[in-house]
PDB file of N, CA and C in Angstrom:
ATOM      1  N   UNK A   1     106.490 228.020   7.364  1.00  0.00           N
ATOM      2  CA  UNK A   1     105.938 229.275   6.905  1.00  0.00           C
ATOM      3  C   UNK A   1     105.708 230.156   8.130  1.00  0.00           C
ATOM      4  N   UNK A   2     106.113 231.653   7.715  1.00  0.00           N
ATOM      5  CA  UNK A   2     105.459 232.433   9.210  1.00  0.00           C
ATOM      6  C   UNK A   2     104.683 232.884   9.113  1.00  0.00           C
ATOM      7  N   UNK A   3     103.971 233.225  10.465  1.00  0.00           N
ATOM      8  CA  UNK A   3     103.378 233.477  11.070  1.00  0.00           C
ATOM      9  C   UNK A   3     102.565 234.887  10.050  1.00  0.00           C
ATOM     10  N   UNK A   4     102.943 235.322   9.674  1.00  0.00           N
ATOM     11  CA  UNK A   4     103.194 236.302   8.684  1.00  0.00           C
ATOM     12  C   UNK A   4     102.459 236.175   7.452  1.00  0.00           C
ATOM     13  N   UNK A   5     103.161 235.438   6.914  1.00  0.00           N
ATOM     14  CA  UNK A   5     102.851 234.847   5.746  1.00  0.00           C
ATOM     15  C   UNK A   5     101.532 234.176   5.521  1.00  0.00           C
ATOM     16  N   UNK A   6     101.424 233.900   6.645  1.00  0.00           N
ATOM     17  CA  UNK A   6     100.332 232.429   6.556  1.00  0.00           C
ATOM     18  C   UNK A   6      98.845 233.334   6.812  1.00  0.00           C
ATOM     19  N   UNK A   7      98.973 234.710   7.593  1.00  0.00           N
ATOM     20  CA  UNK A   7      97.945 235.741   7.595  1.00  0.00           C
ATOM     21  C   UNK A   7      97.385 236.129   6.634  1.00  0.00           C
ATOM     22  N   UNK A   8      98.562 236.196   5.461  1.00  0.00           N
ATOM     23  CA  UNK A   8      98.535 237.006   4.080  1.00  0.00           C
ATOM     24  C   UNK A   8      97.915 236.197   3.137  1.00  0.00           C
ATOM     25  N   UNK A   9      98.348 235.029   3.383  1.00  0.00           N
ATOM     26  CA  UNK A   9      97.703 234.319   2.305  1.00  0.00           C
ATOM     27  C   UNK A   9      96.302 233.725   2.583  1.00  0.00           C
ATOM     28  N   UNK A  10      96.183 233.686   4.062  1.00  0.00           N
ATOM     29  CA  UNK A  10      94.640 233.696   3.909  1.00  0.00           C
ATOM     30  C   UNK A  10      93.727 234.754   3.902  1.00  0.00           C
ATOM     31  N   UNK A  11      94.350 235.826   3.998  1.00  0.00           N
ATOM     32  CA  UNK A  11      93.546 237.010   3.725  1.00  0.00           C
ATOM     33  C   UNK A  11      93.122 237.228   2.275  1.00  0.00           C
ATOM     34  N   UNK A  12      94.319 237.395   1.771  1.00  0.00           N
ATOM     35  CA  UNK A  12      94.053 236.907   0.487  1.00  0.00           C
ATOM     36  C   UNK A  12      93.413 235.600  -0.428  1.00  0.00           C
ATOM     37  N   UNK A  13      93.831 233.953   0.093  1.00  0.00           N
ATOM     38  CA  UNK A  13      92.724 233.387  -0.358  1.00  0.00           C
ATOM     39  C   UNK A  13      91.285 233.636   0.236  1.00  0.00           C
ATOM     40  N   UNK A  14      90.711 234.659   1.366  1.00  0.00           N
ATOM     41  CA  UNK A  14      89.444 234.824   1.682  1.00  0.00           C
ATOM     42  C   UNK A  14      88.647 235.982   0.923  1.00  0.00           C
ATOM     43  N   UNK A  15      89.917 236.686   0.454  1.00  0.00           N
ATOM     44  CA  UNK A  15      89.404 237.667  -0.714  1.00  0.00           C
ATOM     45  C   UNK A  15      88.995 237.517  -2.026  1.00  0.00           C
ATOM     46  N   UNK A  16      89.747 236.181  -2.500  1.00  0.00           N
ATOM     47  CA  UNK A  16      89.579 235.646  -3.256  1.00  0.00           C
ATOM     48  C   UNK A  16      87.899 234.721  -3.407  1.00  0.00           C
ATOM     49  N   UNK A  17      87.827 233.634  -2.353  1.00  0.00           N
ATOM     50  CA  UNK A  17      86.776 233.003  -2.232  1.00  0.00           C
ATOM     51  C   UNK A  17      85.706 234.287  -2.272  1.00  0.00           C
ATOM     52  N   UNK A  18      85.929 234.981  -1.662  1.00  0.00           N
ATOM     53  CA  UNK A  18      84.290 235.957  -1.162  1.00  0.00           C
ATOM     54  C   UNK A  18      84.030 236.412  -2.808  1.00  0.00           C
ATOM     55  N   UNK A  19      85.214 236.854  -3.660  1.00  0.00           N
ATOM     56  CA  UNK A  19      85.013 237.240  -4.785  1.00  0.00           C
ATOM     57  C   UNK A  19      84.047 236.067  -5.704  1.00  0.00           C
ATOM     58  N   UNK A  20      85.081 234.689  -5.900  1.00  0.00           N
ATOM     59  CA  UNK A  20      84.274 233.687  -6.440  1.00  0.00           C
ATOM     60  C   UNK A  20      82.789 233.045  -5.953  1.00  0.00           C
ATOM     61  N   UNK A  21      82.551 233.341  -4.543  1.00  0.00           N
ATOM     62  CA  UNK A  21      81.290 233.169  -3.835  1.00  0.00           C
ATOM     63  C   UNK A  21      80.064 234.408  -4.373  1.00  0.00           C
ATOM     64  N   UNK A  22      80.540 235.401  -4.794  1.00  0.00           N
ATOM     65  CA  UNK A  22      79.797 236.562  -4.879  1.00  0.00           C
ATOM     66  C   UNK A  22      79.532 237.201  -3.480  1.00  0.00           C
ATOM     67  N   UNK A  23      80.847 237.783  -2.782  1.00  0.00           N
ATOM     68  CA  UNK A  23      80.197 238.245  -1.740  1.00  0.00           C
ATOM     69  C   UNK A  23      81.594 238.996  -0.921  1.00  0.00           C
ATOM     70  N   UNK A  24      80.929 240.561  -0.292  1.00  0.00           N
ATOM     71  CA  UNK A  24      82.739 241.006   0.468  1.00  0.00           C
ATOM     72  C   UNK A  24      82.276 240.726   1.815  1.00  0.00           C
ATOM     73  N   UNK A  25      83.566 240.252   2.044  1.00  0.00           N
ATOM     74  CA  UNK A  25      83.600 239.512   3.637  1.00  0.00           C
ATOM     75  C   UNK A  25      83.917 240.600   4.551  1.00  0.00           C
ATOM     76  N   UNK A  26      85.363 242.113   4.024  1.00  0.00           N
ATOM     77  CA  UNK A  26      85.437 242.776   5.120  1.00  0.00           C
ATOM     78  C   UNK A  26      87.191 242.397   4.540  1.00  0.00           C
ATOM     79  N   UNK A  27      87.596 242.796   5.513  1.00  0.00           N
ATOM     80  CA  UNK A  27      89.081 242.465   5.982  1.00  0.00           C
ATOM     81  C   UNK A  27      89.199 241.540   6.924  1.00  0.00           C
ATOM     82  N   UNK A  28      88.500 241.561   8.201  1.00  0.00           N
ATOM     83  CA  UNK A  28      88.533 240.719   8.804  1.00  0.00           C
ATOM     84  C   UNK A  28      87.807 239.328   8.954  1.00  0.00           C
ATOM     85  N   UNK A  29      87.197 239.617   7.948  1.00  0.00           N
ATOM     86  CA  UNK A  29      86.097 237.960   7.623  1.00  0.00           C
ATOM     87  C   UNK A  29      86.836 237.386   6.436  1.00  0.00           C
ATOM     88  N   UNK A  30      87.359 237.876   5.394  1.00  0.00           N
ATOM     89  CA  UNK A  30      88.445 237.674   4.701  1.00  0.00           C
ATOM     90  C   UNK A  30      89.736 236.504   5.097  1.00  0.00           C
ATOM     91  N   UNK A  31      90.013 237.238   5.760  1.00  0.00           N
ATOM     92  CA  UNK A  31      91.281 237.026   6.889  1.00  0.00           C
ATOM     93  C   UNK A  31      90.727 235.665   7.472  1.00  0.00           C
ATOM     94  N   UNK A  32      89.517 235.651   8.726  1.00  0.00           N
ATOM     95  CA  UNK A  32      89.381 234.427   9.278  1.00  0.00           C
ATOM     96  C   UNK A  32      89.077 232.960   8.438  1.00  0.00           C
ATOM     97  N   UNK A  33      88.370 233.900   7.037  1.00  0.00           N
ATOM     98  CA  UNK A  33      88.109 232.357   6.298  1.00  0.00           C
ATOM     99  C   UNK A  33      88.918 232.121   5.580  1.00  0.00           C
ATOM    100  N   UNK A  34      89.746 232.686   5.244  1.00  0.00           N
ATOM    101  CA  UNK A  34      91.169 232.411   4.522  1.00  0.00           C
ATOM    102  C   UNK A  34      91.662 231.407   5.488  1.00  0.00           C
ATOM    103  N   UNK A  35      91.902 231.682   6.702  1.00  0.00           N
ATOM    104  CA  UNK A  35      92.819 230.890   7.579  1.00  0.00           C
ATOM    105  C   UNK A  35      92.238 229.742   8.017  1.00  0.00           C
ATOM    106  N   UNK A  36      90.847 229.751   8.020  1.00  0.00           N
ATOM    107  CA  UNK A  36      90.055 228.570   8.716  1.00  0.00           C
ATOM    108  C   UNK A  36      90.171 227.966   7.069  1.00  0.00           C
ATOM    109  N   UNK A  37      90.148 228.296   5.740  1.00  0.00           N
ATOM    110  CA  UNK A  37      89.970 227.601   4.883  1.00  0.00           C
ATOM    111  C   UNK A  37      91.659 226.954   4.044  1.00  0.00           C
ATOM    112  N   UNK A  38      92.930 227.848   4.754  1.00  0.00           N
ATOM    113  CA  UNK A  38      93.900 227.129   4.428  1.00  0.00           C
ATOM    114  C   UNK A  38      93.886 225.904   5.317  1.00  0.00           C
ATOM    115  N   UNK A  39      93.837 225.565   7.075  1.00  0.00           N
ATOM    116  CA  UNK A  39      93.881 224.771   7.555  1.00  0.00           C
ATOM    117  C   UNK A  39      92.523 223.331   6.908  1.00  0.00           C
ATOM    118  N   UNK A  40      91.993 223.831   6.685  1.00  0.00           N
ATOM    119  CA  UNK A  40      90.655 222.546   6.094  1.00  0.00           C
ATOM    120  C   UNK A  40      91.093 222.167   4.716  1.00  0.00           C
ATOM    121  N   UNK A  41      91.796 223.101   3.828  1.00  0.00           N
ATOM    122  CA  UNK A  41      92.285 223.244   2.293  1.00  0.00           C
ATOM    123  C   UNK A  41      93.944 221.793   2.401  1.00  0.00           C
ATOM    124  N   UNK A  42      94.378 222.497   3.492  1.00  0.00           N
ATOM    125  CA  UNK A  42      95.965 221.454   3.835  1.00  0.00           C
ATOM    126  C   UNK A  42      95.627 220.202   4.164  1.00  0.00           C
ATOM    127  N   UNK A  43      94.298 220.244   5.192  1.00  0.00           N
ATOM    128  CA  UNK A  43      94.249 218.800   5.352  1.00  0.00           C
ATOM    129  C   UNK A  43      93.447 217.771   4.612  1.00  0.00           C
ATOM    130  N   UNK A  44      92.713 218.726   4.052  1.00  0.00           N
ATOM    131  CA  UNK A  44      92.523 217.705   3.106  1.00  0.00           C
ATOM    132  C   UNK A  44      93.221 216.873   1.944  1.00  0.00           C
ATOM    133  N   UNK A  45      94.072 218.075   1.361  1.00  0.00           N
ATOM    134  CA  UNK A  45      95.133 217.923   0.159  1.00  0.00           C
ATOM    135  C   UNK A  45      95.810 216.853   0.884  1.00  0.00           C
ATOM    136  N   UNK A  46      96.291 216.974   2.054  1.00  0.00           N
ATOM    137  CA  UNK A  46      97.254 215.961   2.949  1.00  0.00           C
ATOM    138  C   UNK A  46      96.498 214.694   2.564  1.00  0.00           C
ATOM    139  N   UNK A  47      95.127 214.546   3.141  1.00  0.00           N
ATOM    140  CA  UNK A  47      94.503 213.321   3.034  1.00  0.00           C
ATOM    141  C   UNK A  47      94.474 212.660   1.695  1.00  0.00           C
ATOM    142  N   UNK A  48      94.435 213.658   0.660  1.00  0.00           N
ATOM    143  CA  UNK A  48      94.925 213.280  -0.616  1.00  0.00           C
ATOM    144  C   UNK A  48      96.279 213.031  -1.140  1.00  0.00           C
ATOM    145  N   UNK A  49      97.104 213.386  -0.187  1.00  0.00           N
ATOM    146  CA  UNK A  49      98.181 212.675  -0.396  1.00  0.00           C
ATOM    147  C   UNK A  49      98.897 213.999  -1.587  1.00  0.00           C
ATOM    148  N   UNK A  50      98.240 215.300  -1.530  1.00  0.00           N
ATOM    149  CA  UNK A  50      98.725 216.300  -2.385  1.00  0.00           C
ATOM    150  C   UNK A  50      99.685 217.055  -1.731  1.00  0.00           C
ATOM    151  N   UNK A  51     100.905 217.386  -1.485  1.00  0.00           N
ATOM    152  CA  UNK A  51     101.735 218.690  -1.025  1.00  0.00           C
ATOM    153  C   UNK A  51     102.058 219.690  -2.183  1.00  0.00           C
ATOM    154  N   UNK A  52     102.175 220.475  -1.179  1.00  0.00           N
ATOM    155  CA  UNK A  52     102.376 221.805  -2.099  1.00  0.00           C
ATOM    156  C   UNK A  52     103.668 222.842  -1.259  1.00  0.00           C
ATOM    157  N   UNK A  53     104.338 223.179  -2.146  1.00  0.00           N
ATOM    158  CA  UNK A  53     105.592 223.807  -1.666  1.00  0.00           C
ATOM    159  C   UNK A  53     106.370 225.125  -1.848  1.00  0.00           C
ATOM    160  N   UNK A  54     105.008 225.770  -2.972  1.00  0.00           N
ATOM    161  CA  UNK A  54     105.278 226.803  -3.171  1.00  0.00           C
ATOM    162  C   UNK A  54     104.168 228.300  -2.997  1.00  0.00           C
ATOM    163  N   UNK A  55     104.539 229.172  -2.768  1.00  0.00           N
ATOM    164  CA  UNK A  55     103.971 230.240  -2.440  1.00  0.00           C
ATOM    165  C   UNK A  55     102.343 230.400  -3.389  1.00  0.00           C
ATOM    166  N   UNK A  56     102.302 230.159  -4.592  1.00  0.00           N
ATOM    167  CA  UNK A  56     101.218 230.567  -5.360  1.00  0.00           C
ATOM    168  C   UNK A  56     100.830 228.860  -5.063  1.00  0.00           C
ATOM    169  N   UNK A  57     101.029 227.322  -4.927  1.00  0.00           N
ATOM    170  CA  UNK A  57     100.188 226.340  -4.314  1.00  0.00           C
ATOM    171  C   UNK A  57      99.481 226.661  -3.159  1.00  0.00           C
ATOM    172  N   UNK A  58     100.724 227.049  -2.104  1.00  0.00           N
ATOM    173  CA  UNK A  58      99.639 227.434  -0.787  1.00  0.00           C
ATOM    174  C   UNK A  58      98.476 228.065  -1.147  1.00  0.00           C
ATOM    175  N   UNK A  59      98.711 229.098  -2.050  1.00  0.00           N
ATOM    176  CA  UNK A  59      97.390 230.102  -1.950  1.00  0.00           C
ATOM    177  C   UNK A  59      96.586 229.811  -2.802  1.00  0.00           C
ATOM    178  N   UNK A  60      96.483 228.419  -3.826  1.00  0.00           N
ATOM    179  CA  UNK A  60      95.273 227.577  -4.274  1.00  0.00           C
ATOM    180  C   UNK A  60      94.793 226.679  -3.348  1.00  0.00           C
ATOM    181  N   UNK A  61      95.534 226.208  -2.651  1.00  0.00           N
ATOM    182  CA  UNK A  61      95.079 225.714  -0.892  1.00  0.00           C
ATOM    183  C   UNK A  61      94.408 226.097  -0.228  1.00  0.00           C
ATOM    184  N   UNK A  62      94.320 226.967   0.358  1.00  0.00           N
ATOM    185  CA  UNK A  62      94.036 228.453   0.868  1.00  0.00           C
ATOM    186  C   UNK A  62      92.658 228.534   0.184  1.00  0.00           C
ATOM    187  N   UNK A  63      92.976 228.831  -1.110  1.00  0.00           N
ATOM    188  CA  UNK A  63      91.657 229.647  -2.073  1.00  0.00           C
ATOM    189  C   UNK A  63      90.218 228.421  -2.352  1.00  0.00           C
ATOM    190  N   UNK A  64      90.748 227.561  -2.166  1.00  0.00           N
ATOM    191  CA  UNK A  64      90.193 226.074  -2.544  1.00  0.00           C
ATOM    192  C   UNK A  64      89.339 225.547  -0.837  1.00  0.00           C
ATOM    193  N   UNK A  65      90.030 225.986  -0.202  1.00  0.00           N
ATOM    194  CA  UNK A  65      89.951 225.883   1.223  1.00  0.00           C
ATOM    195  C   UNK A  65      88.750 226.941   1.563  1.00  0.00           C
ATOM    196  N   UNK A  66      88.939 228.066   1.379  1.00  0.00           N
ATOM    197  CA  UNK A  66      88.089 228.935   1.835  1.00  0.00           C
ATOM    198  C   UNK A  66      86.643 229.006   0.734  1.00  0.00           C
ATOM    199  N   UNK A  67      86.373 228.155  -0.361  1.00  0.00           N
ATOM    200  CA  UNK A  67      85.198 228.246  -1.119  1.00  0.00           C
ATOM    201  C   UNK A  67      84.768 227.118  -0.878  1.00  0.00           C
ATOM    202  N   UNK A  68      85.132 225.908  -0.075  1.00  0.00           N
ATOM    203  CA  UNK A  68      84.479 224.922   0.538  1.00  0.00           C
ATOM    204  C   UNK A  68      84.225 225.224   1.684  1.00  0.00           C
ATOM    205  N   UNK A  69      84.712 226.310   2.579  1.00  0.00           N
ATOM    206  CA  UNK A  69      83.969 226.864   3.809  1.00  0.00           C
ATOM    207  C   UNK A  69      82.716 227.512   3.348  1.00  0.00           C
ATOM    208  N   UNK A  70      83.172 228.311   2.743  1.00  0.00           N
ATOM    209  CA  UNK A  70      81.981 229.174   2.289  1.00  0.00           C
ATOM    210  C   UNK A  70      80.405 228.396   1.759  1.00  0.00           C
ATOM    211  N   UNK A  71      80.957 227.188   0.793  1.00  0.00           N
ATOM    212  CA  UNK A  71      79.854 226.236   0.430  1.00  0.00           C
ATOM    213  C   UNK A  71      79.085 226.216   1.598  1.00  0.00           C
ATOM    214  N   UNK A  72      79.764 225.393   2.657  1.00  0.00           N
ATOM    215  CA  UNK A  72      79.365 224.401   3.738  1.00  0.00           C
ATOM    216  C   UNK A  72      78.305 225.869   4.483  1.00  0.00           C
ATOM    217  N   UNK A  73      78.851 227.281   4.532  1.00  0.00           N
ATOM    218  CA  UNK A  73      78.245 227.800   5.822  1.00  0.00           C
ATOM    219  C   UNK A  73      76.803 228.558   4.770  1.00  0.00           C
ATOM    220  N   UNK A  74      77.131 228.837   3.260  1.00  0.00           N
ATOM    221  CA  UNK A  74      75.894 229.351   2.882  1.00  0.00           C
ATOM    222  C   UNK A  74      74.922 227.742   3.271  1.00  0.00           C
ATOM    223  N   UNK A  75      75.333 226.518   2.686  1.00  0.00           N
ATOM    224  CA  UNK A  75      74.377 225.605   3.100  1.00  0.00           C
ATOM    225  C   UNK A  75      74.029 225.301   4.651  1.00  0.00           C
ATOM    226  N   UNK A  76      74.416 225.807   5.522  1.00  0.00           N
ATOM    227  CA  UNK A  76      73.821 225.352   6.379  1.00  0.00           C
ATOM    228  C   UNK A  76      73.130 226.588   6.994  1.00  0.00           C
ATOM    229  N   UNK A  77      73.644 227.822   6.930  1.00  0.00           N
ATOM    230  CA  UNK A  77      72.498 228.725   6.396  1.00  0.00           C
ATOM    231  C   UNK A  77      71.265 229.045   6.167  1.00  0.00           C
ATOM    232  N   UNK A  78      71.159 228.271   4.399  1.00  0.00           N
ATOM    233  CA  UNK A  78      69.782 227.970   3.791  1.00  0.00           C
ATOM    234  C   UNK A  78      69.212 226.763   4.367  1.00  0.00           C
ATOM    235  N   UNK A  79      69.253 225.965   5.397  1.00  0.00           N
ATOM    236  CA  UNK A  79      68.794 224.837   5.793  1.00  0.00           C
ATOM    237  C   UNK A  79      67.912 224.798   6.885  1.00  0.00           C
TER     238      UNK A  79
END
């Protein structure tokens, strides 16, 4: 995937999460948790032994990825 691509879709899964979180991140907070939440979203699926190979999987990867970031940082947050 490029370099490209892989921007877009976490921008977009971070637009997504902030939506399902109740909350706007920005463009650029969007963007970083999209990307920090596709890389945590892949490896986990990996660890599960899940691949995904298509354009709308990545970006449940991605989207899945970035609302378990989001969990983890409102909880440690409120803590």
């Amino acid at each position: 995937m490029s370099l490209l691509w892989f921007l877009l879709i976490g921008l977009a899964a971070g637009w997504l999460a902030g939506m399902v979180m109740g909350g706007d991140l920005g463009l650029l907070g969007s963007m970083v948790v999209g990307v920090i939440g596709a890389l945590l979203g892949g490896y986990v699926f990996g660890l599960l032994g899940i691949s995904v190979g298509s354009l709308l999987g990545s970006l449940l990867v991605a989207t899945v990825g970035a609302i378990a970031l989001l969990l983890v940082m409102r909880a440690l947050k409120h803590a």
